[in-house]
PDB file of N, CA and C in Angstrom:
ATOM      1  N   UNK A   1      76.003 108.816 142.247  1.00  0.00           N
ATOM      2  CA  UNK A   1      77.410 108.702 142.586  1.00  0.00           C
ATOM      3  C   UNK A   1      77.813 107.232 142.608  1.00  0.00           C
ATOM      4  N   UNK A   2      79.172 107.121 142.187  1.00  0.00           N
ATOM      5  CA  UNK A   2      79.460 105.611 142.587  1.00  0.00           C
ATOM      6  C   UNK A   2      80.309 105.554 143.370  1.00  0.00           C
ATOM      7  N   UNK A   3      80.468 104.597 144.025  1.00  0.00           N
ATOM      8  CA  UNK A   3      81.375 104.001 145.222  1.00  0.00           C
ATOM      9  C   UNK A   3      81.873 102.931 145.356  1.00  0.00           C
ATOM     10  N   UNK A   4      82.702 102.572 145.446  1.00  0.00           N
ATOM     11  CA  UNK A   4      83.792 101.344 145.617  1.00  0.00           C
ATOM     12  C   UNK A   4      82.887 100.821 146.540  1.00  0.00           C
ATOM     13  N   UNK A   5      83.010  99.410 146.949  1.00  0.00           N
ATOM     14  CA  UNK A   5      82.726  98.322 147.618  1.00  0.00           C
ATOM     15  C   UNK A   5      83.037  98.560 149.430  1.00  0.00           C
ATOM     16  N   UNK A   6      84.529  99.165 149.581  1.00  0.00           N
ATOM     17  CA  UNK A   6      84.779  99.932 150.167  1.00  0.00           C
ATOM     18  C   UNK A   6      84.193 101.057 151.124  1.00  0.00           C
ATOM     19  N   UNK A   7      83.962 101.526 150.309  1.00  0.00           N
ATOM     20  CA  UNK A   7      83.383 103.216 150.684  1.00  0.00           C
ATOM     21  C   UNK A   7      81.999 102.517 150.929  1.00  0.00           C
ATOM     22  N   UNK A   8      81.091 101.827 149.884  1.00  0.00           N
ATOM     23  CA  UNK A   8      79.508 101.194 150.591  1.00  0.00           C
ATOM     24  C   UNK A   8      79.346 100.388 151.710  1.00  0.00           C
ATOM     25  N   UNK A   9      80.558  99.688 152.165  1.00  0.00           N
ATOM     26  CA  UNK A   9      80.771  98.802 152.994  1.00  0.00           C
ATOM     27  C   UNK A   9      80.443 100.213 154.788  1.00  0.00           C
ATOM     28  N   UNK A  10      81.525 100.909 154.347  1.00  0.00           N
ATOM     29  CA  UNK A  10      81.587 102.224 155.350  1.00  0.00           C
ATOM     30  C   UNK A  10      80.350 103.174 155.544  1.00  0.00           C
ATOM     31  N   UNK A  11      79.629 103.441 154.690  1.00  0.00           N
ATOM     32  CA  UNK A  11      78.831 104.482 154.557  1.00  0.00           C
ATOM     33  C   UNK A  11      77.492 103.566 155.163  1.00  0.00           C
ATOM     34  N   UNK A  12      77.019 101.693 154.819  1.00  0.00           N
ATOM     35  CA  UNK A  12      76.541 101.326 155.847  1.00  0.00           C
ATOM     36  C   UNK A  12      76.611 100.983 157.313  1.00  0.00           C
ATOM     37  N   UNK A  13      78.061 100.886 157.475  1.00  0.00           N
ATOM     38  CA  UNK A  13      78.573 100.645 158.612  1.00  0.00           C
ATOM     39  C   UNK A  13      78.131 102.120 159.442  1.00  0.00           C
ATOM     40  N   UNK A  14      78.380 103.614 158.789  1.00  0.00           N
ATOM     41  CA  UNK A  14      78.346 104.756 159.912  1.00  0.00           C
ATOM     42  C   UNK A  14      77.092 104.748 159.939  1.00  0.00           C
ATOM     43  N   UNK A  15      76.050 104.567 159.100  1.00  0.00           N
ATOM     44  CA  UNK A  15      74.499 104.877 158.820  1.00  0.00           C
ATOM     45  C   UNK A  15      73.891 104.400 160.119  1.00  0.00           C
ATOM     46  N   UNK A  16      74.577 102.591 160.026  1.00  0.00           N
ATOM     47  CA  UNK A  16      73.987 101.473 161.339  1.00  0.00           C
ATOM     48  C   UNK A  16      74.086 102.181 162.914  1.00  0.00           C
ATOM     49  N   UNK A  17      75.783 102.778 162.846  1.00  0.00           N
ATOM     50  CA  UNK A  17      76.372 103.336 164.207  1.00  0.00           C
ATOM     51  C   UNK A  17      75.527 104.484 164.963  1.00  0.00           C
ATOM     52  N   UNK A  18      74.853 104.253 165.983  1.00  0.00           N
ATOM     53  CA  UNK A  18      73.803 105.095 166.771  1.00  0.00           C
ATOM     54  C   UNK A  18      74.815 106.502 166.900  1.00  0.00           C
ATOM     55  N   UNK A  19      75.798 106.769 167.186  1.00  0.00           N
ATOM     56  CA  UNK A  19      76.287 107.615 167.377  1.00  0.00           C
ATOM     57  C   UNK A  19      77.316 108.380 166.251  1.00  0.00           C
ATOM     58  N   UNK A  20      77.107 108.279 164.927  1.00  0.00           N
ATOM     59  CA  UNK A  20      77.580 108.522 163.888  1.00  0.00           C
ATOM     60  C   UNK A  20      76.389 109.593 162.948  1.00  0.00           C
ATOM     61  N   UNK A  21      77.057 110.680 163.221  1.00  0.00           N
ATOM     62  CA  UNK A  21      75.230 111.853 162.611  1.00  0.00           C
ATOM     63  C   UNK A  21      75.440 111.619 161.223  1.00  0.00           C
ATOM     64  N   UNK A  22      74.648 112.092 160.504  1.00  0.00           N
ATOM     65  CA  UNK A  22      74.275 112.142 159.196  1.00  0.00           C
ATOM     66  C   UNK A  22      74.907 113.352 158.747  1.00  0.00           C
ATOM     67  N   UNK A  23      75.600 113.912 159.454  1.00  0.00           N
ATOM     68  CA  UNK A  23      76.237 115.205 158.715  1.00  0.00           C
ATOM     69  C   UNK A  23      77.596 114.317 158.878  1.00  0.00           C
ATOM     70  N   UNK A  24      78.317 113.775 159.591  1.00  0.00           N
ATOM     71  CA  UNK A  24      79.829 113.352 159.280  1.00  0.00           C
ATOM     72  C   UNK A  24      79.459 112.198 157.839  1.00  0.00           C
ATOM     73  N   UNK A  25      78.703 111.764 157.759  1.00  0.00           N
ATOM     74  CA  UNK A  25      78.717 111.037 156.329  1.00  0.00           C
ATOM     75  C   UNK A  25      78.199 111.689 155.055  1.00  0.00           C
ATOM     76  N   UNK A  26      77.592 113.103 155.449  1.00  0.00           N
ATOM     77  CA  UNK A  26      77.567 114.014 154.576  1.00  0.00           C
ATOM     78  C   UNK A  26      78.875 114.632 153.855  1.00  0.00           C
ATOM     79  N   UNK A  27      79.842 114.927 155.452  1.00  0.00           N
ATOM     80  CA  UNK A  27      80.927 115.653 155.163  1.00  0.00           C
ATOM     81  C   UNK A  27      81.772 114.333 154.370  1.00  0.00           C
ATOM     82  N   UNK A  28      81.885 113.442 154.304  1.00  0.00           N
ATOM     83  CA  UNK A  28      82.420 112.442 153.952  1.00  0.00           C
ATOM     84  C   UNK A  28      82.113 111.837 152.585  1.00  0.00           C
ATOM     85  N   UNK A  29      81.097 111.491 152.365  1.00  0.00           N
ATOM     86  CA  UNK A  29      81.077 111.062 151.381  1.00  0.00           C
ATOM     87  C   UNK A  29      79.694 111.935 150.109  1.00  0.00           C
ATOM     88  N   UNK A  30      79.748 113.318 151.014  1.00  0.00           N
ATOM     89  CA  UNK A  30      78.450 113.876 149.743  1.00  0.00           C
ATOM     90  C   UNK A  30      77.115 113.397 149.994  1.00  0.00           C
ATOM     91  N   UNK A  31      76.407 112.646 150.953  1.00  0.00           N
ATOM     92  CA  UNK A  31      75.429 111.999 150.361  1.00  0.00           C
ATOM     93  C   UNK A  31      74.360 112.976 152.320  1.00  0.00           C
ATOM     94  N   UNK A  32      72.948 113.753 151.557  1.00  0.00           N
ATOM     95  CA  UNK A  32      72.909 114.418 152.167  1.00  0.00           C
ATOM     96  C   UNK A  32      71.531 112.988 153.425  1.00  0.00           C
ATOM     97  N   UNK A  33      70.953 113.557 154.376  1.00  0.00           N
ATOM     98  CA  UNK A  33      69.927 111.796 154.762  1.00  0.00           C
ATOM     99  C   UNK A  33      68.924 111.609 153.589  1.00  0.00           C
ATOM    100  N   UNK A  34      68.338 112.375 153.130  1.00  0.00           N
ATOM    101  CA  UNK A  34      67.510 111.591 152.173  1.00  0.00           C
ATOM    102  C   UNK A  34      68.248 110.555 150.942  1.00  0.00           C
ATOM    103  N   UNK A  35      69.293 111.309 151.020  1.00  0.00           N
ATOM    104  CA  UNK A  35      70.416 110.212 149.881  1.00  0.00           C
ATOM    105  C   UNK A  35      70.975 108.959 151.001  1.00  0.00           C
ATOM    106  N   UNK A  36      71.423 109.136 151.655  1.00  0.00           N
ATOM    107  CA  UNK A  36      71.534 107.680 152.737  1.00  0.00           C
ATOM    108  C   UNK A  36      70.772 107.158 153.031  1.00  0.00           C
ATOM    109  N   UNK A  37      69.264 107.794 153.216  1.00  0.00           N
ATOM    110  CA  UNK A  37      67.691 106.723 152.940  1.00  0.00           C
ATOM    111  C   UNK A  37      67.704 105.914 151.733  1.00  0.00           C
ATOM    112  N   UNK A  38      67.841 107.004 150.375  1.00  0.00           N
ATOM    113  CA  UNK A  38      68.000 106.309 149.384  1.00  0.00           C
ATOM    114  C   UNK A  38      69.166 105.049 149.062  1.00  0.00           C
ATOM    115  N   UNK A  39      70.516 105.134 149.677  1.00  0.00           N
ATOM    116  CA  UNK A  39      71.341 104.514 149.252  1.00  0.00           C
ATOM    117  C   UNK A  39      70.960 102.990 150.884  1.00  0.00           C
ATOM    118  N   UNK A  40      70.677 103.416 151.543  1.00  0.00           N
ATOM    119  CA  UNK A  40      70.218 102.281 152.307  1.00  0.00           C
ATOM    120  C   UNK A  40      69.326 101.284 151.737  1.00  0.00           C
ATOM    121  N   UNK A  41      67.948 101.723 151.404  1.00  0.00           N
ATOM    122  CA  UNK A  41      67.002 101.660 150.668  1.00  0.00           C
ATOM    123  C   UNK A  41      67.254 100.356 149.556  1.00  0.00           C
ATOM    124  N   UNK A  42      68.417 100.817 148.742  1.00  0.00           N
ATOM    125  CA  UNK A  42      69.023 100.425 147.721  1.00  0.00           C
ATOM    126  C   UNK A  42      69.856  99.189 148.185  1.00  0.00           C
ATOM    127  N   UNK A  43      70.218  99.065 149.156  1.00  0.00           N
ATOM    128  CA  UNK A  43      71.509  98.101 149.875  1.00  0.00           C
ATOM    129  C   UNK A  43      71.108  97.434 150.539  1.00  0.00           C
ATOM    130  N   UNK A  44      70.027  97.236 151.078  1.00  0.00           N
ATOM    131  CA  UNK A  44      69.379  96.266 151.822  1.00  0.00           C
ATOM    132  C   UNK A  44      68.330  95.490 152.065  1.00  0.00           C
ATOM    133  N   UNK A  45      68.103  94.051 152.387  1.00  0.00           N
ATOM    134  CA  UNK A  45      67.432  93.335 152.200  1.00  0.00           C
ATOM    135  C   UNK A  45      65.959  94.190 152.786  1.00  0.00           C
ATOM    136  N   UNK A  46      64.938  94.573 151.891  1.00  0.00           N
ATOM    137  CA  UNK A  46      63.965  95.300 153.098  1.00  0.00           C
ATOM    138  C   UNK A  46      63.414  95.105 154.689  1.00  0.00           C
ATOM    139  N   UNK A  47      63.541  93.469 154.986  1.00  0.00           N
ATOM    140  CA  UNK A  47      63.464  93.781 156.716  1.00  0.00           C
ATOM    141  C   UNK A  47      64.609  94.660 157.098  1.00  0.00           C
ATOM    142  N   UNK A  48      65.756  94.474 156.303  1.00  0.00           N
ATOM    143  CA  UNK A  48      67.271  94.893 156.760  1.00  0.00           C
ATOM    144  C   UNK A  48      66.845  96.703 157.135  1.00  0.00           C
ATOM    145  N   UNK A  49      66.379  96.822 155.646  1.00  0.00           N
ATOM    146  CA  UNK A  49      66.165  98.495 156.069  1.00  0.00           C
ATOM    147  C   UNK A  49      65.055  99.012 156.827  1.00  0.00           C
ATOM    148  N   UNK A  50      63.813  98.090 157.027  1.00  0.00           N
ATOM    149  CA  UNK A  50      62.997  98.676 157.959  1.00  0.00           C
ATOM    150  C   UNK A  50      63.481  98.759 159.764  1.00  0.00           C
ATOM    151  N   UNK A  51      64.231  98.078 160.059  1.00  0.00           N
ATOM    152  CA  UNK A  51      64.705  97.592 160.686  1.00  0.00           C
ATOM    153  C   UNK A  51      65.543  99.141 161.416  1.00  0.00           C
ATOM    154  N   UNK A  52      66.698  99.541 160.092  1.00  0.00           N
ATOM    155  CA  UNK A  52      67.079 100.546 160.206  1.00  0.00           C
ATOM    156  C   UNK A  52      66.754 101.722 160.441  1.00  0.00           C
ATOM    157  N   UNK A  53      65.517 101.958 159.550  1.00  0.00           N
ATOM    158  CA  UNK A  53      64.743 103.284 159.655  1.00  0.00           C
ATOM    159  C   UNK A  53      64.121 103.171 160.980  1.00  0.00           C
ATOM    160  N   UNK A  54      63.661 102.097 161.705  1.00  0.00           N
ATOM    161  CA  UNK A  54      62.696 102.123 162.926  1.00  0.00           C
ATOM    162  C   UNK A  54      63.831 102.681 163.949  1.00  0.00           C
ATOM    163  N   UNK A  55      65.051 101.967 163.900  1.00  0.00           N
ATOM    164  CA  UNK A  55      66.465 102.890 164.575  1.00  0.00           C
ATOM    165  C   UNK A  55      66.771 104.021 164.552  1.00  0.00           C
ATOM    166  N   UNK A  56      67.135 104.269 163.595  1.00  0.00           N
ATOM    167  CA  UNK A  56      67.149 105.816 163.148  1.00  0.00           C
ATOM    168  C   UNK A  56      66.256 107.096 163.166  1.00  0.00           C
ATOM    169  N   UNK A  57      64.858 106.398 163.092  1.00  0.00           N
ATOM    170  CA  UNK A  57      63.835 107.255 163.290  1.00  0.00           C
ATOM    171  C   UNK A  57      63.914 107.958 164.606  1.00  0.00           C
ATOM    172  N   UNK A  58      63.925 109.219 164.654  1.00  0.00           N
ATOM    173  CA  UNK A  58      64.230 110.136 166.192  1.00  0.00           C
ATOM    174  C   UNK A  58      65.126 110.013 166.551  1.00  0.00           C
ATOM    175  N   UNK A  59      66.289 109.035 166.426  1.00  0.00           N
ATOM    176  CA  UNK A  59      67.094 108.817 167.487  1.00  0.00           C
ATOM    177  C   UNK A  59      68.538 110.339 167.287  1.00  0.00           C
ATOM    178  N   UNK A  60      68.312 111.353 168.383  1.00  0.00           N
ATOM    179  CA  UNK A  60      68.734 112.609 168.414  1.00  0.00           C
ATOM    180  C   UNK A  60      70.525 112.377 168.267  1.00  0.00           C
ATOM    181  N   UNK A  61      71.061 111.083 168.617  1.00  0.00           N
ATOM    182  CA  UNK A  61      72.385 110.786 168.142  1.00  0.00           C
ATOM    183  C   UNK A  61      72.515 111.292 167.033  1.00  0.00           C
ATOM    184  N   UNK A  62      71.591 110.845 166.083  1.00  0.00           N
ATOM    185  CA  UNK A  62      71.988 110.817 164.431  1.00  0.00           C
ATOM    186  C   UNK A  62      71.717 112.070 163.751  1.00  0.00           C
ATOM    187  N   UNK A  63      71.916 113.387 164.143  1.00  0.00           N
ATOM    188  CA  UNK A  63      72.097 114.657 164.145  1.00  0.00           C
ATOM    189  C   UNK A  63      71.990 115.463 164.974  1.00  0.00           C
ATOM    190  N   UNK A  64      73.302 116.585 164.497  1.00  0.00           N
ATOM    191  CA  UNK A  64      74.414 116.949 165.544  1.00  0.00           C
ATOM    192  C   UNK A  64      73.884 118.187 166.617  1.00  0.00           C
ATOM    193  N   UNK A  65      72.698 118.626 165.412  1.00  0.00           N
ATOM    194  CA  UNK A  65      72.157 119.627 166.274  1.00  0.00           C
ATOM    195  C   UNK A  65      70.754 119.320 167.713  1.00  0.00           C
ATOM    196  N   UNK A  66      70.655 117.974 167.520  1.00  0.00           N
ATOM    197  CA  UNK A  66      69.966 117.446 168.269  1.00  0.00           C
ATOM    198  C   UNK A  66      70.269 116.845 169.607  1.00  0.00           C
ATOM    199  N   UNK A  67      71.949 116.055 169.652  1.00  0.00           N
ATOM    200  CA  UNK A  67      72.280 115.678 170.847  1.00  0.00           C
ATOM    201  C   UNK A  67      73.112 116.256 171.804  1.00  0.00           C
ATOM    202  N   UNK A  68      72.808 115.605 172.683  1.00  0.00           N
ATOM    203  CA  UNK A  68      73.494 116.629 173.634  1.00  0.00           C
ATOM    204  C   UNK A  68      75.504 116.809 173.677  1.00  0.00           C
ATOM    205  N   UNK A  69      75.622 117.907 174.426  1.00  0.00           N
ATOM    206  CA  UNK A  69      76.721 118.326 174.451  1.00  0.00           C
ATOM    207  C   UNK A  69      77.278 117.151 175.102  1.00  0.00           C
ATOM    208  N   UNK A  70      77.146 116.249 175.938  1.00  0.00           N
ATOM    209  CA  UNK A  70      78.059 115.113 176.741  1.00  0.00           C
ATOM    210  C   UNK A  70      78.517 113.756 175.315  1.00  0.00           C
ATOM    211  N   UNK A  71      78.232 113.938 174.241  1.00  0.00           N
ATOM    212  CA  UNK A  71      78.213 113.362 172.641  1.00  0.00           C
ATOM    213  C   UNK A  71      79.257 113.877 172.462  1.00  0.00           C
ATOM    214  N   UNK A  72      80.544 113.650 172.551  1.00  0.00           N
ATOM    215  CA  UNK A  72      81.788 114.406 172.025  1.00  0.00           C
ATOM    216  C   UNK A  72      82.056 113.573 170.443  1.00  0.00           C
ATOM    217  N   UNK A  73      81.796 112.349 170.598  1.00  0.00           N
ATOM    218  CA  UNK A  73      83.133 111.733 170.033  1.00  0.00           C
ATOM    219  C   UNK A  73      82.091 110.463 168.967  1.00  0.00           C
ATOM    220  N   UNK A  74      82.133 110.267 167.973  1.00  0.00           N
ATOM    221  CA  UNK A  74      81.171 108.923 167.302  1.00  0.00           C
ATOM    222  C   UNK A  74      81.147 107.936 167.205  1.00  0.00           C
ATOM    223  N   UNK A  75      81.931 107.530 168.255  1.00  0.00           N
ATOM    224  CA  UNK A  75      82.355 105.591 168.505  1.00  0.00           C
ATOM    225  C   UNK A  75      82.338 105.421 169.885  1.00  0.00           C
ATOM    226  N   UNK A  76      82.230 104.604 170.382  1.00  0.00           N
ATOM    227  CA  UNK A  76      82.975 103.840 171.719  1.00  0.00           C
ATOM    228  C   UNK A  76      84.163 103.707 172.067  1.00  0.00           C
ATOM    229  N   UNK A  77      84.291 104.326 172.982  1.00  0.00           N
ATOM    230  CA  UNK A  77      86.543 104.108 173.341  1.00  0.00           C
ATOM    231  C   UNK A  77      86.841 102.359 172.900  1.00  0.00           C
ATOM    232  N   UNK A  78      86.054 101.833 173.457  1.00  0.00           N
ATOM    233  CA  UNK A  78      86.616 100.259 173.053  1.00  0.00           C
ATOM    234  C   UNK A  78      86.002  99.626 171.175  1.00  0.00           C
ATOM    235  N   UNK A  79      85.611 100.101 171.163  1.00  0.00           N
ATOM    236  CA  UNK A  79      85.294  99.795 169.794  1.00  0.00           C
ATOM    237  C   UNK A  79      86.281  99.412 168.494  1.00  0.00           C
ATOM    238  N   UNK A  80      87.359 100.361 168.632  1.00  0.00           N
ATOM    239  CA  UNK A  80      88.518 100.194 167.907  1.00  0.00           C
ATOM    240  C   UNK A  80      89.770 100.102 168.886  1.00  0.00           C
ATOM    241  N   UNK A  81      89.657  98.878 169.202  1.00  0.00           N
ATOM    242  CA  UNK A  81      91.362  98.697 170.282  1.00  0.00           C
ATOM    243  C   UNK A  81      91.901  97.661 169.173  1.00  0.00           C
ATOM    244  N   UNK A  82      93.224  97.926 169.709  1.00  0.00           N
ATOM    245  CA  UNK A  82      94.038  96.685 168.833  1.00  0.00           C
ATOM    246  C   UNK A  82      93.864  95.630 169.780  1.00  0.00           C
ATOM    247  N   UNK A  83      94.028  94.593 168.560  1.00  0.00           N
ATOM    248  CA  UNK A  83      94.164  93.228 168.924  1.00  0.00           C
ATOM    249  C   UNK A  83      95.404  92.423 169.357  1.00  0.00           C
TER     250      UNK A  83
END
């Protein structure tokens, strides 16, 4: 698949976000986790991605059927305030 600069910019940005599952960037942009391994993989300096995977590894945030019900929402209330 290709992707605008844009859309790769985003799809690493939700990958990084502890609380962003791998199914909303599924539903989003098609790409199922072994394809966001791959497209990480692909995008980053390798400490960059080991780095990532050691994050990601277990962490029950990053799919939906894993965390708990008090997980409503995939950001931080303050995360996006205006300036």
């Amino acid at each position: 698949m290709q992707f605008s600069m844009d859309e790769e910019s985003r799809i690493i940005e939700m990958a990084w976000e502890d609380r962003t599952p791998f199914e909303a960037i599924e539903h989003q942009f098609s790409l199922q986790e072994p394809d966001v391994i791959k497209f990480m993989r692909s995008h980053l300096k390798p400490s960059s991605f080991r780095l990532w995977r050691e994050r990601v590894s277990g962490r029950s945030t990053k799919h939906v059927k894993l965390r708990s019900a008090d997980v409503t929402r995939g950001y931080c209330p303050t995360q996006y305030k205006q300036r």
